[in-house]
N, C-alpha and C. Protein backbone atom coordinates (compact mmCIF):
# COMPACT_ATOMS: atom_id res chain seq x y z
N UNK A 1 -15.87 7.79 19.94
CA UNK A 1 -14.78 7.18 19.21
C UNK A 1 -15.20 7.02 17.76
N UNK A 2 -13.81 7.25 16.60
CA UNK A 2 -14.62 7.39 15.30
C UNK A 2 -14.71 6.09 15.13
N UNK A 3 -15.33 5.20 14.40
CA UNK A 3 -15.51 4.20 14.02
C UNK A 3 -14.95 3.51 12.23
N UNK A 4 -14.38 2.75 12.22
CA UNK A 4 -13.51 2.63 10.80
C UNK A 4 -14.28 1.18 10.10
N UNK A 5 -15.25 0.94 9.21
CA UNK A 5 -15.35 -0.24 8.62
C UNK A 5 -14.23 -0.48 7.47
N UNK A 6 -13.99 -1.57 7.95
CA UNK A 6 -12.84 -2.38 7.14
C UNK A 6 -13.59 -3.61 6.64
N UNK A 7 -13.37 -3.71 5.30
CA UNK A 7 -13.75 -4.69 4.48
C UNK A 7 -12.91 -6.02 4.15
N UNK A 8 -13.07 -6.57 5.15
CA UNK A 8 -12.37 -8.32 4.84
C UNK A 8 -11.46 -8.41 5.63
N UNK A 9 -10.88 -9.39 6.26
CA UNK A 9 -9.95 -9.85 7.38
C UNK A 9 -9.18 -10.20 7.83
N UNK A 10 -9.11 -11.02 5.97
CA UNK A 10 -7.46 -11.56 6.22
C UNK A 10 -6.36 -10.88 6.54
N UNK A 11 -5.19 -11.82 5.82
CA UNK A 11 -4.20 -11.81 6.34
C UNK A 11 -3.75 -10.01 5.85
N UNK A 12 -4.10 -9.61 4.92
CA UNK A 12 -3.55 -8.20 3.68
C UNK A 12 -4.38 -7.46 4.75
N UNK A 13 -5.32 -7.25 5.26
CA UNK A 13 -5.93 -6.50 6.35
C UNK A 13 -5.57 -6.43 7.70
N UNK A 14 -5.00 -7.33 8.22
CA UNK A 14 -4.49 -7.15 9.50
C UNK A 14 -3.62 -6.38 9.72
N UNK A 15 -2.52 -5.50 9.28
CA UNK A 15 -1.65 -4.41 9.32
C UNK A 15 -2.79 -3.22 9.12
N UNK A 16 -3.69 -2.62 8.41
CA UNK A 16 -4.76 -2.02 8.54
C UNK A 16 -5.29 -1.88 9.92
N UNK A 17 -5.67 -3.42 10.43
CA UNK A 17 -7.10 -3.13 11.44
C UNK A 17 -5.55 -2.89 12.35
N UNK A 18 -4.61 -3.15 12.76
CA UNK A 18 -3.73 -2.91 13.96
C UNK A 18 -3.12 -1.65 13.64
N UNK A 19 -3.28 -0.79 12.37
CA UNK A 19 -2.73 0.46 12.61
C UNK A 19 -4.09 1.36 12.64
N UNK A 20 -5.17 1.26 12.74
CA UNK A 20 -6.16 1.89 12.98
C UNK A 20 -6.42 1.91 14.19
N UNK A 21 -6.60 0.55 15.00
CA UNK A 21 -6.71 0.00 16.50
C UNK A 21 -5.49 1.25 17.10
N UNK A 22 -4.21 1.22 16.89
CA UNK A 22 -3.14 2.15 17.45
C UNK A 22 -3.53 3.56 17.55
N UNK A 23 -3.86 3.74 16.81
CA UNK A 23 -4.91 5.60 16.01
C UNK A 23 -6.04 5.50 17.24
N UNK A 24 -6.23 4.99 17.71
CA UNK A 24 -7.81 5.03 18.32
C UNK A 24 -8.81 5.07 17.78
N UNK A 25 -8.95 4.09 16.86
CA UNK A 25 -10.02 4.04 16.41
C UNK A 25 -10.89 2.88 16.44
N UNK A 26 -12.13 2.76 16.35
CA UNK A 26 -12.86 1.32 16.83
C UNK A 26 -13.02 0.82 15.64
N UNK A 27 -12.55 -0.16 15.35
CA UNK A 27 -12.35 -1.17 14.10
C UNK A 27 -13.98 -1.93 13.72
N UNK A 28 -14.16 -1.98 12.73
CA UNK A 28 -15.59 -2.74 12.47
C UNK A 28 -15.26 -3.73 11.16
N UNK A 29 -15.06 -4.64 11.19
CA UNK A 29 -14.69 -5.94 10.29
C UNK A 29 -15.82 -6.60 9.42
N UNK A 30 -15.93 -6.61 8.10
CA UNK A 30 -16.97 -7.03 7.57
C UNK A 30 -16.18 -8.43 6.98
N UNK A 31 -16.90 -9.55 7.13
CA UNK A 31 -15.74 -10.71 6.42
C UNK A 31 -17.15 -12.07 6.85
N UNK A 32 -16.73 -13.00 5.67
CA UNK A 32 -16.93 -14.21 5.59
C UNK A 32 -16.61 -14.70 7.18
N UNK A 33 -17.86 -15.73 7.94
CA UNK A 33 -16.94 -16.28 9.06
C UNK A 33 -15.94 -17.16 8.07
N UNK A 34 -14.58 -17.54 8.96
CA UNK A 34 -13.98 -18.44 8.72
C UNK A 34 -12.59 -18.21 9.71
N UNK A 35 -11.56 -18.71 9.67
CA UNK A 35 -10.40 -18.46 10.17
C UNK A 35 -9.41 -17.54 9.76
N UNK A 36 -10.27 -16.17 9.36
CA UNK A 36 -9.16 -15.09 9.31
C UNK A 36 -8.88 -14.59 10.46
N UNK A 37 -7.29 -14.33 10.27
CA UNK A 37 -6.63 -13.45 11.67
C UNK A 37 -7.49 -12.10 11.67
N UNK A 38 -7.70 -11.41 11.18
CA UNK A 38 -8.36 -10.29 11.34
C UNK A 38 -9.36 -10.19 12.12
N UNK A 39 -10.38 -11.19 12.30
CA UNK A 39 -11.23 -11.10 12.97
C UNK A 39 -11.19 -11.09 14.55
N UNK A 40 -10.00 -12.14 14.89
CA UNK A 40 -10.13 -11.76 16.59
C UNK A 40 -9.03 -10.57 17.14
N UNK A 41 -8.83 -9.78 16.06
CA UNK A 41 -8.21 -8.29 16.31
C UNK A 41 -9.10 -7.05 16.45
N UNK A 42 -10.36 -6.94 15.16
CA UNK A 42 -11.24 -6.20 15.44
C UNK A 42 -11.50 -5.98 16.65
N UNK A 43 -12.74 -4.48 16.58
CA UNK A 43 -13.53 -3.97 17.56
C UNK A 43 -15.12 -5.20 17.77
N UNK A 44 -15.29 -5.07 16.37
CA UNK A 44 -16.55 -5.54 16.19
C UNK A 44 -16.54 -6.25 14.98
N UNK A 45 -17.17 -7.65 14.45
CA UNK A 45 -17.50 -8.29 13.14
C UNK A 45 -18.60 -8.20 13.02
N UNK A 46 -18.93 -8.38 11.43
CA UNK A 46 -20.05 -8.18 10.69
C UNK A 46 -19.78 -8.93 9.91
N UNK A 47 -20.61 -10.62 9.98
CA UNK A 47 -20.30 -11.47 9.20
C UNK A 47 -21.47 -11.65 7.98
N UNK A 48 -20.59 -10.94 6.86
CA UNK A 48 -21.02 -10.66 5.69
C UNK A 48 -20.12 -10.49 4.57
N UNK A 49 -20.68 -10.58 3.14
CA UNK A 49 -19.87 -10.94 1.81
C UNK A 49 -19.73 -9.48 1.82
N UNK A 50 -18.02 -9.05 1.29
CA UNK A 50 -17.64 -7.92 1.43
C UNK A 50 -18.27 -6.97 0.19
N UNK A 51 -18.58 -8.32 -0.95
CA UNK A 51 -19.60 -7.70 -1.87
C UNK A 51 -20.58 -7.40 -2.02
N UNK A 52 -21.66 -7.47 -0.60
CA UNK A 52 -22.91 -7.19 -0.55
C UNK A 52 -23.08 -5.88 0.32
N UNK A 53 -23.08 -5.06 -0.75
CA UNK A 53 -23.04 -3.91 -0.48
C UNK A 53 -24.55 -3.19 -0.36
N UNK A 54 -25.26 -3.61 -0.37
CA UNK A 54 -27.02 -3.55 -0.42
C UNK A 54 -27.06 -3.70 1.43
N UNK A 55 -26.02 -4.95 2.06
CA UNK A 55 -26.13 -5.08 3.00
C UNK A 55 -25.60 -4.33 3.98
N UNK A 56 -24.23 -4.00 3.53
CA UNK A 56 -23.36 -3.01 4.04
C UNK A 56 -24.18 -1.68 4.69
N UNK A 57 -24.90 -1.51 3.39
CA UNK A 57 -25.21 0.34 3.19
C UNK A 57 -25.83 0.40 4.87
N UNK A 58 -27.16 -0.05 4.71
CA UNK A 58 -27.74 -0.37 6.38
C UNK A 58 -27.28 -0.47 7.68
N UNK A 59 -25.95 -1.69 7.41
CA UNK A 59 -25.14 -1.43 8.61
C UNK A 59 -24.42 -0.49 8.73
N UNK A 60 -23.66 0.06 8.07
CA UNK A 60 -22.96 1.28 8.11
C UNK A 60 -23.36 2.36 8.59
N UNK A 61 -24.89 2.84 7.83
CA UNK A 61 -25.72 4.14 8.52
C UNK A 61 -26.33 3.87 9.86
N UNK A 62 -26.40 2.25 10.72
CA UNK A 62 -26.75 1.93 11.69
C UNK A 62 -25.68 2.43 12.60
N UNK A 63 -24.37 1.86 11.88
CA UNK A 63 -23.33 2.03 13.24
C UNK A 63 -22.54 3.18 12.72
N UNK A 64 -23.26 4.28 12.35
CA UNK A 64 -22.38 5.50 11.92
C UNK A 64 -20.76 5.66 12.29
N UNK A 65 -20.10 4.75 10.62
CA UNK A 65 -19.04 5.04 10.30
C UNK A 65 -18.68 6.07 10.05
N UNK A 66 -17.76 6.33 10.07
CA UNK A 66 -16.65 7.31 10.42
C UNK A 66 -15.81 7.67 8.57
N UNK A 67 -15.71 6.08 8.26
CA UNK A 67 -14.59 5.78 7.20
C UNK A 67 -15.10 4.18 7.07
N UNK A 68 -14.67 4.29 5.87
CA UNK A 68 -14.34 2.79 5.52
C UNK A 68 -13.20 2.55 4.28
N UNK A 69 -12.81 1.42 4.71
CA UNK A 69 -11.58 1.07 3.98
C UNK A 69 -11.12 -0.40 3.72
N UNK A 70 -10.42 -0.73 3.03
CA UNK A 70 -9.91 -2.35 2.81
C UNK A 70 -8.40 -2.00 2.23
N UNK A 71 -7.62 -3.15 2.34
CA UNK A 71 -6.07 -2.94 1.58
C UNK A 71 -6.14 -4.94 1.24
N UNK A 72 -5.24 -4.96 0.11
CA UNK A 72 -5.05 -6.55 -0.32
C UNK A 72 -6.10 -6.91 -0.90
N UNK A 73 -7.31 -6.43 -1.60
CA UNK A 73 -8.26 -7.11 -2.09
C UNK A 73 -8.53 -6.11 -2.86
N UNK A 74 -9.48 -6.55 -4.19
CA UNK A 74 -9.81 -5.69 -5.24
C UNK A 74 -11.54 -6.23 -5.25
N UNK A 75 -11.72 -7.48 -4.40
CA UNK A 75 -13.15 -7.68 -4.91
C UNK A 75 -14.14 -6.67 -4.46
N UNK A 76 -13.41 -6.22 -2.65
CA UNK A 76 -14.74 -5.03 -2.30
C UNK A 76 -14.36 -3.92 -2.85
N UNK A 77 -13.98 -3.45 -3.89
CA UNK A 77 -14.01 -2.39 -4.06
C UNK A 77 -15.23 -1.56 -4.73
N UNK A 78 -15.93 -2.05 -5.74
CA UNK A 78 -17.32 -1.95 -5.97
C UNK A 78 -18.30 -1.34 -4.20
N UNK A 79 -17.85 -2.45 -3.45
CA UNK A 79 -18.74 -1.97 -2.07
C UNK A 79 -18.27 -0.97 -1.48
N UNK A 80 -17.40 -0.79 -1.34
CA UNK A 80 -16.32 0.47 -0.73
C UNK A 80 -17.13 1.46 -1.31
N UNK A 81 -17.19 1.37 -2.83
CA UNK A 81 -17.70 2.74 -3.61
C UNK A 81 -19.15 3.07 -3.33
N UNK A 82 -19.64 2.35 -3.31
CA UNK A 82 -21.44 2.21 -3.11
C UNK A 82 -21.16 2.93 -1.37
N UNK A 83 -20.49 2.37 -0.70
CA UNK A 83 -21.16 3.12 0.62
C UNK A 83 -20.57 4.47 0.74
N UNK A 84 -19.59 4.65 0.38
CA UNK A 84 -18.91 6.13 0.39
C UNK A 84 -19.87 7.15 -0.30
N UNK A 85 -20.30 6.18 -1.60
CA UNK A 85 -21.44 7.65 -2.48
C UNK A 85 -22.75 7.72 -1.02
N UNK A 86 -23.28 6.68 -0.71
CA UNK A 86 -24.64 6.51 0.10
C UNK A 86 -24.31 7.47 1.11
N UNK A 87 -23.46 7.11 1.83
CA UNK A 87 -22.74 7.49 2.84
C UNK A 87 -22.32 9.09 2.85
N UNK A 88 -22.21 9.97 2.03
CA UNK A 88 -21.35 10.85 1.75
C UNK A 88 -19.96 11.05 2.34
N UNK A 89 -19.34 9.79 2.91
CA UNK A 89 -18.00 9.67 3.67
C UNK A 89 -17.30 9.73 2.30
N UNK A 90 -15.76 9.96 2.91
CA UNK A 90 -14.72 10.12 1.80
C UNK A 90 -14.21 8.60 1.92
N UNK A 91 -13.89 8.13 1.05
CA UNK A 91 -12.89 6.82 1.21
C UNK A 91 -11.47 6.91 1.74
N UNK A 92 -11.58 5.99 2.96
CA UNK A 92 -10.03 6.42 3.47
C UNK A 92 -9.47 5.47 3.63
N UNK A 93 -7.82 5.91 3.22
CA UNK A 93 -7.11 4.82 2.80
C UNK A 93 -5.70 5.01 4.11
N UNK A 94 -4.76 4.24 4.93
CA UNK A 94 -3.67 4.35 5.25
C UNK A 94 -2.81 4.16 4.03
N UNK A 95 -1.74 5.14 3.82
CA UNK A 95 -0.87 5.08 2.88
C UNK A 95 0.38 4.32 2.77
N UNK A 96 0.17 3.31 2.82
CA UNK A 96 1.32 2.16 2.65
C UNK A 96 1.37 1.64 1.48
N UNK A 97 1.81 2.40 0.35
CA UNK A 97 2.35 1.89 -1.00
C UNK A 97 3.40 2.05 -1.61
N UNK A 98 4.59 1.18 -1.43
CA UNK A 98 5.82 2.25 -1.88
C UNK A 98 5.88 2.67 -3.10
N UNK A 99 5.36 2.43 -3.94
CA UNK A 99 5.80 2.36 -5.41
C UNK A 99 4.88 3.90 -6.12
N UNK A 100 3.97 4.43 -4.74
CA UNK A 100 3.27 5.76 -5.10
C UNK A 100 3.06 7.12 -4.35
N UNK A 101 3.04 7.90 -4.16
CA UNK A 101 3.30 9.08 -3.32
C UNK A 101 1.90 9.87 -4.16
N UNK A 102 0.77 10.35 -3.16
CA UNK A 102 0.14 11.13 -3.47
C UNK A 102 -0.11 12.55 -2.15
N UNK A 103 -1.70 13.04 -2.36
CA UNK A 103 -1.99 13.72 -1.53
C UNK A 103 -2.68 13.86 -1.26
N UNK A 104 -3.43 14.35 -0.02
CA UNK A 104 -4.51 14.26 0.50
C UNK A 104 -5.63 15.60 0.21
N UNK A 105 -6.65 15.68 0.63
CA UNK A 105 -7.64 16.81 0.00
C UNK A 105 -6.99 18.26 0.62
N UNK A 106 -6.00 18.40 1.78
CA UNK A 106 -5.84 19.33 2.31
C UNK A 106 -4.27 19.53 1.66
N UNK A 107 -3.75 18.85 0.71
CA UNK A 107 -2.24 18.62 0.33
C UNK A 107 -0.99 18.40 0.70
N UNK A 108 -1.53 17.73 2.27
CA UNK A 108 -0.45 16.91 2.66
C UNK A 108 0.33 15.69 2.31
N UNK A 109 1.38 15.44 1.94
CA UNK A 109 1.53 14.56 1.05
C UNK A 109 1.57 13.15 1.75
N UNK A 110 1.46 12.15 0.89
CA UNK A 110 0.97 11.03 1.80
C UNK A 110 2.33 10.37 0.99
N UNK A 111 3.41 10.39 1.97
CA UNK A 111 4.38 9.86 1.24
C UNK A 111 4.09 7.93 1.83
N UNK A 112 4.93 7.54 0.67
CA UNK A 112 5.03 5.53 1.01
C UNK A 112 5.23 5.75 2.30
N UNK A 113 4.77 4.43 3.11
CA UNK A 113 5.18 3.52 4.88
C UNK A 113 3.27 4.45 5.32
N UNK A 114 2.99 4.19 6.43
CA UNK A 114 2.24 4.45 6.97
C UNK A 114 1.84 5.46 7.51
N UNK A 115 1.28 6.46 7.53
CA UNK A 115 0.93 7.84 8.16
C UNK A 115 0.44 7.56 9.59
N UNK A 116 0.47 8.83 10.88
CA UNK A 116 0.49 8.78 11.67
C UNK A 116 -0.94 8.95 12.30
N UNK A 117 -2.04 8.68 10.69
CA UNK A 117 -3.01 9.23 10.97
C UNK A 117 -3.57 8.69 9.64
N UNK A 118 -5.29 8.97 9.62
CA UNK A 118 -5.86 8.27 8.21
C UNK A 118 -6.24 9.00 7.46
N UNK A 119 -5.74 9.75 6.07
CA UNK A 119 -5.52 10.30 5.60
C UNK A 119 -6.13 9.94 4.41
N UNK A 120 -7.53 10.58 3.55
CA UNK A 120 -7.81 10.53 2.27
C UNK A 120 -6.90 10.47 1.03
N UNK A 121 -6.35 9.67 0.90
CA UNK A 121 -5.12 10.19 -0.40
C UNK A 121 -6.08 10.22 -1.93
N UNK A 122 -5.40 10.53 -2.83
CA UNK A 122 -5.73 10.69 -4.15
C UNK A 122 -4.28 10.41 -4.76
N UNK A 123 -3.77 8.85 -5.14
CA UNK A 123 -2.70 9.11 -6.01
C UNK A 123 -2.66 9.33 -7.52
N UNK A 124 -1.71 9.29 -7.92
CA UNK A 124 -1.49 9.61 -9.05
C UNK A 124 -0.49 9.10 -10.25
């Protein structure tokens, strides 16, 4: 099963980890403990600052991800980037933005609402 790290838990992530969970995919949650919904949806938590990406890198090549991704937050994005270069994974995003329409590396277009599948986009 591919494995998807998702960065943070809340509430802006839970449409993420439940359309990945649908995909078949095994969800891996990196987040602060606390009372985010996200967490008792995951596959698996990894209770850690979504910005410690020093920490990430390790777990990630431990539990050979697949992908990683976050939606609703701008702080992990710095970490997102660090493990994707380490990693040589592509950053993958579900395409739920209405306000942008891009495409993916193979040029399928990743129109707004959610794809049926997780799809690298590049918008524009």
């Amino acid at each position: 099963m591919r494995k998807l790290l998702i960065l943070g838990a809340g509430i802006y992530q839970v449409p993420l980890i439940q359309k990945a969970k649908a995909m078949g995919l095994y969800t891996i949650v990196a987040s602060y403990a606390g009372s985010y919904p996200g967490l008792a949806l995951a596959d698996e938590v990894w209770n850690i600052d979504t910005t410690d990406y020093r920490k990430l890198i390790p777990m990630a090549k431990k539990a050979g991800i697949a992908g990683v991704c976050t939606s609703g937050t701008d702080v992990a994005v710095l970490s997102l980037g660090m493990i994707c270069e380490e990693l040589g994974r592509c950053l993958f995003l579900l395409c739920q933005n209405s306000n942008r329409q891009g495409t993916d590396e193979t040029g399928t277009s990743c129109t707004p609402g959610f794809h049926s599948r997780i799809c690298p986009c590049i918008f524009f």
